[in-house]
Protein backbone atom coordinates (compact mmCIF):
# COMPACT_ATOMS: atom_id res chain seq x y z
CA UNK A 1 25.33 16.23 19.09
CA UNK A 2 23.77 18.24 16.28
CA UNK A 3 24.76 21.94 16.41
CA UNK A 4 21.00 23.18 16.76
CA UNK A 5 20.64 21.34 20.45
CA UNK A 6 23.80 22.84 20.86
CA UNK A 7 22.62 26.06 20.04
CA UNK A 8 19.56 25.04 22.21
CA UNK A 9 21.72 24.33 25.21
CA UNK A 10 23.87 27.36 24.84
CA UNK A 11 20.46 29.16 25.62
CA UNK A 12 18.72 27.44 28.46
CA UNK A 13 16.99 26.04 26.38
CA UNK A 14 17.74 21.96 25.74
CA UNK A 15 20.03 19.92 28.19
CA UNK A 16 23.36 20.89 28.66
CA UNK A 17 26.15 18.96 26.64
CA UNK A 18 28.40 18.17 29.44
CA UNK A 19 25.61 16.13 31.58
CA UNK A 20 25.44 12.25 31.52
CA UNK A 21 21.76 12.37 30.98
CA UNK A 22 19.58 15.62 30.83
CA UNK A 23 15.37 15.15 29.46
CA UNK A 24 14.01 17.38 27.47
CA UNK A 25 10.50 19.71 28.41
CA UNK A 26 7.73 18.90 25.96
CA UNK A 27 8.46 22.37 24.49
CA UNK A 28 12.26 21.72 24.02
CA UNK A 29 11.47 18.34 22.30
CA UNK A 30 8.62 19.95 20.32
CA UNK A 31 11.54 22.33 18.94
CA UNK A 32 13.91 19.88 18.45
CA UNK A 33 11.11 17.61 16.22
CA UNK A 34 10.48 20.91 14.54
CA UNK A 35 13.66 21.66 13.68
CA UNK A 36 14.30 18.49 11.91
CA UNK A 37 17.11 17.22 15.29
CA UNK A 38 14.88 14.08 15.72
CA UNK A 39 12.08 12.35 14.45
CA UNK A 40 8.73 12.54 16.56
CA UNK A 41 7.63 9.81 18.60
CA UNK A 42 4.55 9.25 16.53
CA UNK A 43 6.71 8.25 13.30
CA UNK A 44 8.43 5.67 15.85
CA UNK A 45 5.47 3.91 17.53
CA UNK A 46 5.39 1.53 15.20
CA UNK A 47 9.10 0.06 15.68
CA UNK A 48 8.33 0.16 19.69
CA UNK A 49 5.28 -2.17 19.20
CA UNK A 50 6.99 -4.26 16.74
CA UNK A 51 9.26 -5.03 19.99
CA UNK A 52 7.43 -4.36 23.28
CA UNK A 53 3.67 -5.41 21.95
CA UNK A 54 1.64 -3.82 24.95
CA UNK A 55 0.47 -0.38 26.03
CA UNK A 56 2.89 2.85 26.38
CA UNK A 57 2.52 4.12 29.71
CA UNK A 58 5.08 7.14 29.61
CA UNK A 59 7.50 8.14 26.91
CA UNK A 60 10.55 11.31 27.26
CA UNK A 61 12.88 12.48 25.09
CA UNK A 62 16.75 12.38 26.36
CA UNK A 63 19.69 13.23 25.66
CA UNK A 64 22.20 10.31 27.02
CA UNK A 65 25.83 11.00 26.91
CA UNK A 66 25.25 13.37 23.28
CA UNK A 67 22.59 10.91 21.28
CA UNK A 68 19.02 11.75 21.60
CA UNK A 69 17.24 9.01 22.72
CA UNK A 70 13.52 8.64 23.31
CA UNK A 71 12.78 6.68 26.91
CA UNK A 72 9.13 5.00 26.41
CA UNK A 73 8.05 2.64 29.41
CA UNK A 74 5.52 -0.21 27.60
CA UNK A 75 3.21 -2.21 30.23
CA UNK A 76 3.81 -5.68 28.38
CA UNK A 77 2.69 -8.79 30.66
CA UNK A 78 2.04 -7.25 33.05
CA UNK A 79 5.39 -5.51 33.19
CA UNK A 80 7.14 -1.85 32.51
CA UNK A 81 9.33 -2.63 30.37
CA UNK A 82 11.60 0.30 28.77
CA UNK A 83 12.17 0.39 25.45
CA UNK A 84 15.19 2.76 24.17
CA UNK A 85 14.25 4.60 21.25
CA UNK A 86 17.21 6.27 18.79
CA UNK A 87 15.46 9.73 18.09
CA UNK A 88 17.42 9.61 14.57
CA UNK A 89 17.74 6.38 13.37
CA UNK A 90 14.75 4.71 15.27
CA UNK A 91 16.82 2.20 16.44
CA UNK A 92 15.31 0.14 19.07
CA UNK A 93 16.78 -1.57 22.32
CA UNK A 94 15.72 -2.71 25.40
């Protein structure tokens, strides 16, 4: 965990550090993008369709167990598939 989303945290203001899995607002993740935490979604579409080719039907940003992780749900075959999305690396996994 970075110590801005701590800082966030500490004032209401991103998910709490000791939770399993807490989601961001699309303020707090428009902050954290801002602040340089993560990289935007936008900059990342590209390695999502290079794995899930379909359509993106709903995306968050999460913090799982400290790592910020974008959640994006692709319709691909007819299917929701979700696609994990490393919010710093771009690493993707499914």
């Amino acid at each position: 965990m970075t110590v801005g989303i701590g800082l966030l945290a500490a004032a209401g203001l991103g998910p709490s550090p000791a939770s399993a899995q807490a989601c961001y607002s699309t303020a707090q993740a428009r902050a954290a993008v801002q602040a340089g935490e993560v990289q935007s979604l936008s900059s990342l579409i590209g390695a999502v369709y290079a794995a899930v080719p379909g359509q993106i039907v709903s995306s968050q940003l999460c913090n799982i167990s400290g790592h910020n992780v974008y959640l994006v749900d692709v319709l691909s075959n007819g299917r929701v598939v979700q696609v994990r999305v490393d919010a710093a690396t771009g690493r993707v996994s499914y």
